[in-house]
C-alpha atoms as a PDB file:
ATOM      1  CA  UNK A   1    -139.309  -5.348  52.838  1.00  0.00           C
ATOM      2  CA  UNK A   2    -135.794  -5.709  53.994  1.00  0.00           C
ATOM      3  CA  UNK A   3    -134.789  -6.332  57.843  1.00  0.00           C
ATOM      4  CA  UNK A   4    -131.044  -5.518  58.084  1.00  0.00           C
ATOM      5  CA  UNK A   5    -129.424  -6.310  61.372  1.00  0.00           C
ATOM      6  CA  UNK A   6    -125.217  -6.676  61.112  1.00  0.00           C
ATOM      7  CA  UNK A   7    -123.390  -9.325  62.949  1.00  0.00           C
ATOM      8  CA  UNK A   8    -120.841  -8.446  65.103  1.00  0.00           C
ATOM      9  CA  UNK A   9    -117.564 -10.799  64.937  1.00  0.00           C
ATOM     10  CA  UNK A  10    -115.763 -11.927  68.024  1.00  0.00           C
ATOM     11  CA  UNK A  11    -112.390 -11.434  68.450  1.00  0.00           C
ATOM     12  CA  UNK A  12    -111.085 -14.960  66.861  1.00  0.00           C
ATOM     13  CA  UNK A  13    -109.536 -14.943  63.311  1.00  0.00           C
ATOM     14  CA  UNK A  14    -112.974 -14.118  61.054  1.00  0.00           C
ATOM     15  CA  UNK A  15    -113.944 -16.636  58.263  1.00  0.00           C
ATOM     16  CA  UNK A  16    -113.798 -13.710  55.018  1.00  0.00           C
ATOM     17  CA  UNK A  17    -115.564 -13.637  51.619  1.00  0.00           C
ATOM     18  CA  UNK A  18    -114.346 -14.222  48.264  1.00  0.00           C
ATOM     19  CA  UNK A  19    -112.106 -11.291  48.041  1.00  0.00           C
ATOM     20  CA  UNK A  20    -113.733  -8.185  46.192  1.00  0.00           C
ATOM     21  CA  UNK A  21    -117.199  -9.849  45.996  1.00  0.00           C
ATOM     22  CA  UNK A  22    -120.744  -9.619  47.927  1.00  0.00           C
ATOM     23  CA  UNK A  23    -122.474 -12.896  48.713  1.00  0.00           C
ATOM     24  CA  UNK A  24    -126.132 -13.999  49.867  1.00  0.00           C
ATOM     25  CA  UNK A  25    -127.229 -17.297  50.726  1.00  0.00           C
ATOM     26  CA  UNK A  26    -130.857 -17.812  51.114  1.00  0.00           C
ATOM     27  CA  UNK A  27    -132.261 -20.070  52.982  1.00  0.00           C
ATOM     28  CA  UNK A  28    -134.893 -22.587  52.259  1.00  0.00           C
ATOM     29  CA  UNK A  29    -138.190 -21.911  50.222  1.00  0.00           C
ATOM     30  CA  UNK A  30    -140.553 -24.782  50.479  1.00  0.00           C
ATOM     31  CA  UNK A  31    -142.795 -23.817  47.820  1.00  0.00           C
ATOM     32  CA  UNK A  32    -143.437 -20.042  48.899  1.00  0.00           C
ATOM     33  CA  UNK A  33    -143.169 -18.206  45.558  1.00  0.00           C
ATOM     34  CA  UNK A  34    -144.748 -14.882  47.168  1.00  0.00           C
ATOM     35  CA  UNK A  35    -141.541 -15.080  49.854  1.00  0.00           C
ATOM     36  CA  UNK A  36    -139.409 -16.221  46.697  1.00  0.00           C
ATOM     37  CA  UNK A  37    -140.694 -12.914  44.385  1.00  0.00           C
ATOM     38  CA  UNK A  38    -139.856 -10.544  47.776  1.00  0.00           C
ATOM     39  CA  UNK A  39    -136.860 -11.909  48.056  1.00  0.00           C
ATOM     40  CA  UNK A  40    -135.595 -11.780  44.325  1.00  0.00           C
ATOM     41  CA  UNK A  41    -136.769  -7.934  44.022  1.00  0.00           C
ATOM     42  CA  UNK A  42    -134.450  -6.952  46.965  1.00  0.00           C
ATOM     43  CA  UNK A  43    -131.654  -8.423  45.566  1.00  0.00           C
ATOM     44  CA  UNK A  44    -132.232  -7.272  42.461  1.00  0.00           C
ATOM     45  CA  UNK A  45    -132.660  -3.698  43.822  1.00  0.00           C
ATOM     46  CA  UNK A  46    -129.228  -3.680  45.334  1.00  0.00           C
ATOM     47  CA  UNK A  47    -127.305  -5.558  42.536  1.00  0.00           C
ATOM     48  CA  UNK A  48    -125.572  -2.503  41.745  1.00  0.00           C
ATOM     49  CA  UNK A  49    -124.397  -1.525  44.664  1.00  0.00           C
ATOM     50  CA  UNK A  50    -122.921  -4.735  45.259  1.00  0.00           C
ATOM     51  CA  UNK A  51    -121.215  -5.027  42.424  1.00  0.00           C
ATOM     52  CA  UNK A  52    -117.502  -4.768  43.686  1.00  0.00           C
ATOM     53  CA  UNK A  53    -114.243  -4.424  41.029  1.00  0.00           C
ATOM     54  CA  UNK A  54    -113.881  -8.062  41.348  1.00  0.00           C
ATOM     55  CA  UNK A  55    -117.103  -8.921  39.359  1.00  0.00           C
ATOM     56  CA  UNK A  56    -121.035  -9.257  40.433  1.00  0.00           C
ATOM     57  CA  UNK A  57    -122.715 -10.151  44.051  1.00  0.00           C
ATOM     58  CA  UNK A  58    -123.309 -14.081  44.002  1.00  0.00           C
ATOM     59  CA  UNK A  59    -126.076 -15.634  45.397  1.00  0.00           C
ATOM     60  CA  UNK A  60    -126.369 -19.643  46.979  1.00  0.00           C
ATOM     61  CA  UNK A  61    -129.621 -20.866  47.315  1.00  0.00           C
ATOM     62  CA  UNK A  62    -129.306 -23.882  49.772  1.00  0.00           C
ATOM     63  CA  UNK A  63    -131.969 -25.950  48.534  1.00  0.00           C
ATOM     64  CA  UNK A  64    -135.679 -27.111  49.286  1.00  0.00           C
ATOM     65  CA  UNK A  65    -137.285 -25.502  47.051  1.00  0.00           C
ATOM     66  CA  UNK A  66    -140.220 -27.656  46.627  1.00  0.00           C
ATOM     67  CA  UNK A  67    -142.331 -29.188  49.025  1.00  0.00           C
ATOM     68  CA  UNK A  68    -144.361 -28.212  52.384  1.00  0.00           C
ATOM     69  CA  UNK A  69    -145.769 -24.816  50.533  1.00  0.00           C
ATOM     70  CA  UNK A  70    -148.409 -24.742  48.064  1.00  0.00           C
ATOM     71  CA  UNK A  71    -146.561 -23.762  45.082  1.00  0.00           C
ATOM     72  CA  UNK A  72    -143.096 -25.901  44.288  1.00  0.00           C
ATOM     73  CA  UNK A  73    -144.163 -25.536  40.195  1.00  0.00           C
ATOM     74  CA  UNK A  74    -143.913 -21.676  40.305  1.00  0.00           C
ATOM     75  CA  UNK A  75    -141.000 -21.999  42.464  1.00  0.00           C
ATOM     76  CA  UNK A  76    -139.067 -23.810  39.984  1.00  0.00           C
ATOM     77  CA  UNK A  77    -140.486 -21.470  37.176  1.00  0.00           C
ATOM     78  CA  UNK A  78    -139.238 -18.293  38.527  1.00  0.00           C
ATOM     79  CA  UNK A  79    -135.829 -19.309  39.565  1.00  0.00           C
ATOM     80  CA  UNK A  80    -135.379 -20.997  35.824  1.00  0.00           C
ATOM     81  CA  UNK A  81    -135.899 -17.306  34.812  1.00  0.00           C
ATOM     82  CA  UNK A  82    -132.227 -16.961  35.840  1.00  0.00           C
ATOM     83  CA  UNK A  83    -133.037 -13.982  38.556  1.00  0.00           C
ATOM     84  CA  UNK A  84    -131.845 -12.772  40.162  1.00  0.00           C
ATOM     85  CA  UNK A  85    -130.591 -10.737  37.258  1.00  0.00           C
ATOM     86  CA  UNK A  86    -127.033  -9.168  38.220  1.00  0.00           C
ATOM     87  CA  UNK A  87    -125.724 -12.075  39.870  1.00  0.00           C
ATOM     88  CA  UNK A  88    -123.377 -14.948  39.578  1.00  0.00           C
ATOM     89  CA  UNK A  89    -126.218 -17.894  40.863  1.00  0.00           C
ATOM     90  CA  UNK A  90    -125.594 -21.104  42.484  1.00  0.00           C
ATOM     91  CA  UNK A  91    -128.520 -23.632  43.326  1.00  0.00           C
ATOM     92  CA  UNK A  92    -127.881 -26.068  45.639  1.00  0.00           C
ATOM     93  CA  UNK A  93    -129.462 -29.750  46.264  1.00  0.00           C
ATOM     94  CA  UNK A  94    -131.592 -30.247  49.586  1.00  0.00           C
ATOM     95  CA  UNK A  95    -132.562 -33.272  50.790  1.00  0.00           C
ATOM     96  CA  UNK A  96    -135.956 -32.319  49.377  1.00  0.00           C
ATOM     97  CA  UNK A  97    -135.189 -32.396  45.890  1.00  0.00           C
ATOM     98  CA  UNK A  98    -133.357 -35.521  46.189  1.00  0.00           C
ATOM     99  CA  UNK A  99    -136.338 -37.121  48.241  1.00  0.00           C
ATOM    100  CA  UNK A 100    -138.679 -36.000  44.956  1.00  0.00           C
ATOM    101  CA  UNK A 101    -136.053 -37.387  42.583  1.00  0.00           C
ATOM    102  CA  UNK A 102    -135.885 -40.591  44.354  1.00  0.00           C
ATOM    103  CA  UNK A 103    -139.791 -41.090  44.094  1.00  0.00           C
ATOM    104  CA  UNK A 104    -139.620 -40.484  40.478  1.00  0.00           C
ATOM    105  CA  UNK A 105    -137.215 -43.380  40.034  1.00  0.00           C
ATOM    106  CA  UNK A 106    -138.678 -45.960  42.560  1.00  0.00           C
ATOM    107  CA  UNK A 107    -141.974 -44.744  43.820  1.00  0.00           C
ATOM    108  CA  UNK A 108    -142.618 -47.973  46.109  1.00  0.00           C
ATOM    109  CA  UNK A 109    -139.610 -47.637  47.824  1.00  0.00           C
ATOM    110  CA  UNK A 110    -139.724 -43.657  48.561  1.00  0.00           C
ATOM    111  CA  UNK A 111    -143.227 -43.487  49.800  1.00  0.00           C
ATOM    112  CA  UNK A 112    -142.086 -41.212  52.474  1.00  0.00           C
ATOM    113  CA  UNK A 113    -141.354 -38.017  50.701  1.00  0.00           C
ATOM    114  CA  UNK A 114    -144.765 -37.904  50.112  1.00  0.00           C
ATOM    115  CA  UNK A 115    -146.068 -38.158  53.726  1.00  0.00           C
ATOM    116  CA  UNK A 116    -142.593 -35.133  54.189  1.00  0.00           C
ATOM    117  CA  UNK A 117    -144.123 -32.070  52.256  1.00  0.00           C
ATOM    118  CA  UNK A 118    -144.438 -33.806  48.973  1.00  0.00           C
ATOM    119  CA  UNK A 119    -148.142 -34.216  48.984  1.00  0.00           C
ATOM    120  CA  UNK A 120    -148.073 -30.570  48.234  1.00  0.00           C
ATOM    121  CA  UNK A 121    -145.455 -30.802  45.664  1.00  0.00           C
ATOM    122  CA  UNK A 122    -147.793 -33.815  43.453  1.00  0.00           C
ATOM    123  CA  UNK A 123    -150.983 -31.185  43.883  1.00  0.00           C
ATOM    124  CA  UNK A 124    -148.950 -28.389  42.855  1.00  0.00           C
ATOM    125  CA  UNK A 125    -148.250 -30.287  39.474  1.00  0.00           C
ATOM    126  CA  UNK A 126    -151.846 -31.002  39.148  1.00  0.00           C
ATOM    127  CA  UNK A 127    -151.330 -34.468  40.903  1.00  0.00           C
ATOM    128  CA  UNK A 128    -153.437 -36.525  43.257  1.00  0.00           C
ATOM    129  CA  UNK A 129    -151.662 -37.896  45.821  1.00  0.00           C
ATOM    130  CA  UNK A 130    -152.231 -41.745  46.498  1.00  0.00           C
ATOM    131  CA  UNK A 131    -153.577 -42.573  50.504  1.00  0.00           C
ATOM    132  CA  UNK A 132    -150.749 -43.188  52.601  1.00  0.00           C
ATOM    133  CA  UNK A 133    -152.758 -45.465  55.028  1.00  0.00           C
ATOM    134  CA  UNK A 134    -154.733 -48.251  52.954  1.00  0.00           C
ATOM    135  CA  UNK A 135    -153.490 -47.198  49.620  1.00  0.00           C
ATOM    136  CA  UNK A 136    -152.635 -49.893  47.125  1.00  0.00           C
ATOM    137  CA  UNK A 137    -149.279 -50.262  45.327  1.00  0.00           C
ATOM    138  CA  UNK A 138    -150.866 -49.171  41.775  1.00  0.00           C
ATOM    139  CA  UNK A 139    -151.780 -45.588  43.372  1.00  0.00           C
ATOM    140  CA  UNK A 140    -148.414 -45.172  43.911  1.00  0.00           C
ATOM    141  CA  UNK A 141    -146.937 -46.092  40.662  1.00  0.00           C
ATOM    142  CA  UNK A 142    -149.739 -44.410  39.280  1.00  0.00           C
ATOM    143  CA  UNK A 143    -149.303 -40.850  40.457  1.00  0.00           C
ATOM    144  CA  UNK A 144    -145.710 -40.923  39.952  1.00  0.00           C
ATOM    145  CA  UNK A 145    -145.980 -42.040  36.283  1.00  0.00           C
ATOM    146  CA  UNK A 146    -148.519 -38.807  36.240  1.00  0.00           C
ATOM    147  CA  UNK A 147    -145.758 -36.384  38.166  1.00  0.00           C
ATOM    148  CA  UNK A 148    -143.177 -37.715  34.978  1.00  0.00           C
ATOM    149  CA  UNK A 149    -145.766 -37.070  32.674  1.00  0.00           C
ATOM    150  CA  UNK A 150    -146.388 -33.182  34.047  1.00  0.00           C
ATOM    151  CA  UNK A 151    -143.508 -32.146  35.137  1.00  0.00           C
ATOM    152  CA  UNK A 152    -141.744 -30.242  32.426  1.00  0.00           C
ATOM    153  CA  UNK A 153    -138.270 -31.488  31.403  1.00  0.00           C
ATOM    154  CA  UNK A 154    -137.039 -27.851  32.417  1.00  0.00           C
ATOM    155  CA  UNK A 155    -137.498 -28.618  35.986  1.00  0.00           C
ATOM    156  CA  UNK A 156    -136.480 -32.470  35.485  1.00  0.00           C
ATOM    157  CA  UNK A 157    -133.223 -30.647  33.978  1.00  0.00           C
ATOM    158  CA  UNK A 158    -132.674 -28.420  37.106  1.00  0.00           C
ATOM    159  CA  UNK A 159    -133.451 -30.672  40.111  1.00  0.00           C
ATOM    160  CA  UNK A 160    -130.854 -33.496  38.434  1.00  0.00           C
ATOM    161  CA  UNK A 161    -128.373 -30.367  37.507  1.00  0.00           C
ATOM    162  CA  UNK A 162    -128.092 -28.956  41.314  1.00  0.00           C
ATOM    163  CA  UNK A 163    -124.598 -28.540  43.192  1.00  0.00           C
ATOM    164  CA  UNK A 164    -124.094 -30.548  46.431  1.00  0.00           C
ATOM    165  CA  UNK A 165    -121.660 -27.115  47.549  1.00  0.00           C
ATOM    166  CA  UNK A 166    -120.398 -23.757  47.052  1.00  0.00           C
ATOM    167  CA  UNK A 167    -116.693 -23.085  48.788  1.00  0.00           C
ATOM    168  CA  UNK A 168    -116.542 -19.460  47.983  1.00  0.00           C
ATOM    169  CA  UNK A 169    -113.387 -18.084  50.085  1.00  0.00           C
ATOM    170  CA  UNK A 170    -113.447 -19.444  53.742  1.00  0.00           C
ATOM    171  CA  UNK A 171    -117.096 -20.435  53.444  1.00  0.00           C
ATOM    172  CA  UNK A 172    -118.611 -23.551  52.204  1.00  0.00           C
ATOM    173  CA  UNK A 173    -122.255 -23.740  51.405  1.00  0.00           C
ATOM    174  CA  UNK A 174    -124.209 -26.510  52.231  1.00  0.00           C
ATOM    175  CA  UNK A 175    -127.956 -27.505  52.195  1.00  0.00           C
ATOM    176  CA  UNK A 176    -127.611 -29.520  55.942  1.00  0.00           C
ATOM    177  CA  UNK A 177    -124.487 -29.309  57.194  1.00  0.00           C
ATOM    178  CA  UNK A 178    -120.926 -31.468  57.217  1.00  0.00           C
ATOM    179  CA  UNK A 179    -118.886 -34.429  59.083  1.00  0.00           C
ATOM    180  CA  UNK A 180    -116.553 -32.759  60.118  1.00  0.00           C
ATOM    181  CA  UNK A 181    -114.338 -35.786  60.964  1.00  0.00           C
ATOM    182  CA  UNK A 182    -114.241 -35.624  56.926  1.00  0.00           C
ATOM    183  CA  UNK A 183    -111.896 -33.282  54.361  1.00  0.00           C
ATOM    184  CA  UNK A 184    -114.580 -31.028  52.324  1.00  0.00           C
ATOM    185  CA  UNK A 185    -113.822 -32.798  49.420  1.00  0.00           C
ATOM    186  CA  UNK A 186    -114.553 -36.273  51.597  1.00  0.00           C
ATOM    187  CA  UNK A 187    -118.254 -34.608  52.306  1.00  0.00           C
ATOM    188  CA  UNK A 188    -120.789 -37.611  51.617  1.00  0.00           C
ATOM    189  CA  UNK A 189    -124.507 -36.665  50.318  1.00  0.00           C
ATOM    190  CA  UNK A 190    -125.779 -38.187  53.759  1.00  0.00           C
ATOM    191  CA  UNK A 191    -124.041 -34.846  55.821  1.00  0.00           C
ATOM    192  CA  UNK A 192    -125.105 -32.265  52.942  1.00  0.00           C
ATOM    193  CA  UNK A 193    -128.281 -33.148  52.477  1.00  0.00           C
ATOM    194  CA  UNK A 194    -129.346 -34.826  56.303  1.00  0.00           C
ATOM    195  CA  UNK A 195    -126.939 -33.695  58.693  1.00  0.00           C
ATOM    196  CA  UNK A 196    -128.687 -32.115  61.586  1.00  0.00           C
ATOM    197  CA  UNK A 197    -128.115 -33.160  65.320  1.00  0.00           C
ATOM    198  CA  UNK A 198    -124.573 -34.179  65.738  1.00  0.00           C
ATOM    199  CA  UNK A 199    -123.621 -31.154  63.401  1.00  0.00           C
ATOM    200  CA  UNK A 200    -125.224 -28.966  65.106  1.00  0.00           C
ATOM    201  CA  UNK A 201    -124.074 -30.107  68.312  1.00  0.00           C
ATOM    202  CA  UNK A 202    -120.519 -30.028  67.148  1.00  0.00           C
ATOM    203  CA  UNK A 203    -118.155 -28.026  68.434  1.00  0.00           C
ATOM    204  CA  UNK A 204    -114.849 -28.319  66.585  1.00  0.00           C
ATOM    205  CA  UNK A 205    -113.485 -25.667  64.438  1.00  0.00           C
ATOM    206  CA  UNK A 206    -113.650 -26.681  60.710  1.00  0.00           C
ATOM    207  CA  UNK A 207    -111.532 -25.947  57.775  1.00  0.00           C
ATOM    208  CA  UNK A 208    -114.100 -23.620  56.417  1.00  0.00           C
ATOM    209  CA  UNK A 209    -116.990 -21.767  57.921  1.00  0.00           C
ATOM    210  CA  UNK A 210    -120.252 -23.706  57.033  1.00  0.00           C
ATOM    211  CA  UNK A 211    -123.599 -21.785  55.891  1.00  0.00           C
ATOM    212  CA  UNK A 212    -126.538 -24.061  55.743  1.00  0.00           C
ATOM    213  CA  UNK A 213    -130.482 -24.207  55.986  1.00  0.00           C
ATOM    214  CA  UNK A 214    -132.501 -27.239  56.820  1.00  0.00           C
ATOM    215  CA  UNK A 215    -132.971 -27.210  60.501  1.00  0.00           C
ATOM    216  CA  UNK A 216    -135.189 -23.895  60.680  1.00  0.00           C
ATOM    217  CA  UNK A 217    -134.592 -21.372  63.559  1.00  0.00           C
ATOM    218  CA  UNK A 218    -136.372 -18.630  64.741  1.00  0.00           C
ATOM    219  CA  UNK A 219    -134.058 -15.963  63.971  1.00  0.00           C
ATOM    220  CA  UNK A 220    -130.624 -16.497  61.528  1.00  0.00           C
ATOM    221  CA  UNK A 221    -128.081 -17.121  63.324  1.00  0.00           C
ATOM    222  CA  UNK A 222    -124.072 -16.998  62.969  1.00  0.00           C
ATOM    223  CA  UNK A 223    -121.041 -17.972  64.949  1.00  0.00           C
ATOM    224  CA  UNK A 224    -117.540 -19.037  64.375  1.00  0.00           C
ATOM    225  CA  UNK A 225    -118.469 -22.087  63.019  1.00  0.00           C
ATOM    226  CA  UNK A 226    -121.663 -21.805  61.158  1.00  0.00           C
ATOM    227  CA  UNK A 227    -123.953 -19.604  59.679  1.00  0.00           C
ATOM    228  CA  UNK A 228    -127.963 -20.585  60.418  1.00  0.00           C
ATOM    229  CA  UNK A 229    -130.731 -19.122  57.557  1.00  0.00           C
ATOM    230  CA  UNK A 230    -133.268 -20.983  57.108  1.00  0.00           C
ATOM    231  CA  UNK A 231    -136.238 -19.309  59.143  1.00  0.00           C
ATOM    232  CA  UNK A 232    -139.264 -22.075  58.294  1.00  0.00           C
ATOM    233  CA  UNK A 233    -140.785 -19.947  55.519  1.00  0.00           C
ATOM    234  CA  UNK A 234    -143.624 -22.138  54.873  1.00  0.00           C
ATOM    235  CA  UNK A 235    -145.164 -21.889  58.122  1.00  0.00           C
ATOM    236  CA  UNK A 236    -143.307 -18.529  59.664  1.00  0.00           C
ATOM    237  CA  UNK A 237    -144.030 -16.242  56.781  1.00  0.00           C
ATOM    238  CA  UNK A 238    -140.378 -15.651  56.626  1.00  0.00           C
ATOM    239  CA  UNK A 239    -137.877 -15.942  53.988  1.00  0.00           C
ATOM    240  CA  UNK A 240    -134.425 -14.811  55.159  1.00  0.00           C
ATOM    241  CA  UNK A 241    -130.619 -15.088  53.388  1.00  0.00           C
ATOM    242  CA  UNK A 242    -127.076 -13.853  54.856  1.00  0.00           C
ATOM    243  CA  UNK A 243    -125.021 -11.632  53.222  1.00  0.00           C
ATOM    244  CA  UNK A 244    -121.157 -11.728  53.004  1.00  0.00           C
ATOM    245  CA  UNK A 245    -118.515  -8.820  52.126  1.00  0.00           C
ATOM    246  CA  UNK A 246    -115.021  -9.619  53.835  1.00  0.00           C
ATOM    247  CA  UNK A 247    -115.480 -10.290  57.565  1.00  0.00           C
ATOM    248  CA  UNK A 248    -118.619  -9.515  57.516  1.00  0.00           C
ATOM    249  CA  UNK A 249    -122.051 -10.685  57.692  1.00  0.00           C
ATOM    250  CA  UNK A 250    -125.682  -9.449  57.898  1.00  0.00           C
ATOM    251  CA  UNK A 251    -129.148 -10.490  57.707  1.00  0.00           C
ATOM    252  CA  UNK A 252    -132.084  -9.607  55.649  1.00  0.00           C
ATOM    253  CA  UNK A 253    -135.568 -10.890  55.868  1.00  0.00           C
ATOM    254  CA  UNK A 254    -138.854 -10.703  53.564  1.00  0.00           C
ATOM    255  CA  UNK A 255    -142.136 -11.540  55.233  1.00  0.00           C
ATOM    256  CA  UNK A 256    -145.822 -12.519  54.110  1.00  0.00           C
ATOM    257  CA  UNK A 257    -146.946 -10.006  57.035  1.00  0.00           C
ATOM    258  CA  UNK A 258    -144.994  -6.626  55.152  1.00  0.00           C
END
């Protein structure tokens, strides 16, 4: 079910919207295809009333969709079914999916996204994970030749195929967050896909308003400078996205609890 709540601006100049479009970014997934389903119906339900004379409602997922919950596979799945339907869609890259990507290539060097959430993600594609304590390096090598050999080149395809941003009028849309000492274009793969404490910490107006996940909070937040949506889904129960129309912004939420 939908939790709407609207965010009331201050009275500095107000990041706005691509002009004569609705936007959503949803936060991170982790595997939660049940919060992932909920999530895709409401949009889907109000596609038509966002639909504005300058085209369809767009939609930014900010990454991490596999990992931590029980069910990356289906996660891919379902969002490679192109919903939700009625929207312009942009996936973006979180440091999740480059973790996985990174064990597929060198396995014995990447150990650690295993021991991060991807334990989960190699059971979910019918894989065994090696021991982290003890293990030997052939367990390693061996279950990621296995995780090449099962997962299907569709979701090979999307993980290498995400976007590292979205600048959609005064916003940009990141998985992490920025340097903000750095142009947008100048944005390195380290601050999109890792940035937490200094960024968060920062206080300096930036060239565009940033909306980002990866650092989950109990509630979504928003102020001048950033927009906060990722609400922990894989342990909370709680999948929530912003939405954008000019100055504005709101918050819905889907929940495992109803």
């Amino acid at each position: 079910m939908g939790l709407w709540g609207l965010f009331k601006q201050d009275a500095q100049p107000a990041a706005k919207f691509v002009e004569g479009r609705v936007g959503y970014a949803v936060g991170d997934v982790h595997g939660r295809v049940d919060l992932l389903t909920k999530m895709l119906d409401l949009l889907e339900a109000r596609a038509e009333a966002d639909k504005r004379g300058g085209g369809e409602p767009i939609v930014v997922f900010l990454g991490d969709y596999v990992d931590r919950g029980p069910r990356s596979a289906d996660v891919l799945n379902l969002l490679l079914e192109q919903r939700p339907h009625g929207f312009e869609r942009h996936y973006l890259k979180g440091n999740h999916e480059q973790s996985m990507l990174s064990f597929l290539e060198d396995p014995l060097a990447n150990r650690g996204w295993v021991m991060h959430g991807g334990a989960e993600t190699l059971r979910a594609y019918g894989v065994q994970p090696p021991q982290t304590v003890g293990g030997d390096d052939l367990a390693w090598l061996l279950a990621a030749d296995q995780l090449r050999l099962k997962l299907p080149d569709a979701h090979r395809a999307f993980l290498e195929g995400l976007e590292r941003m979205a600048v959609l009028g005064d916003y940009a849309f990141v998985h992490a967050g920025i340097d903000s000492a750095r142009t947008i274009e100048e944005q390195l793969d380290q601050d999109l896909l890792w940035a937490r404490g200094r960024f968060l910490a920062d206080k300096k107006r930036y060239s565009h308003r940033i909306v980002h996940g990866h650092t989950p909070v109990d509630q979504p937040y928003a102020d001048q400078r950033r927009v906060a949506v990722d609400t922990g889904a894989y342990a909370s129960g709680t999948l929530s996205a912003a939405r954008f129309e000019g100055e504005d912004v709101s918050f819905i939420s889907v929940s495992s609890r109803g």
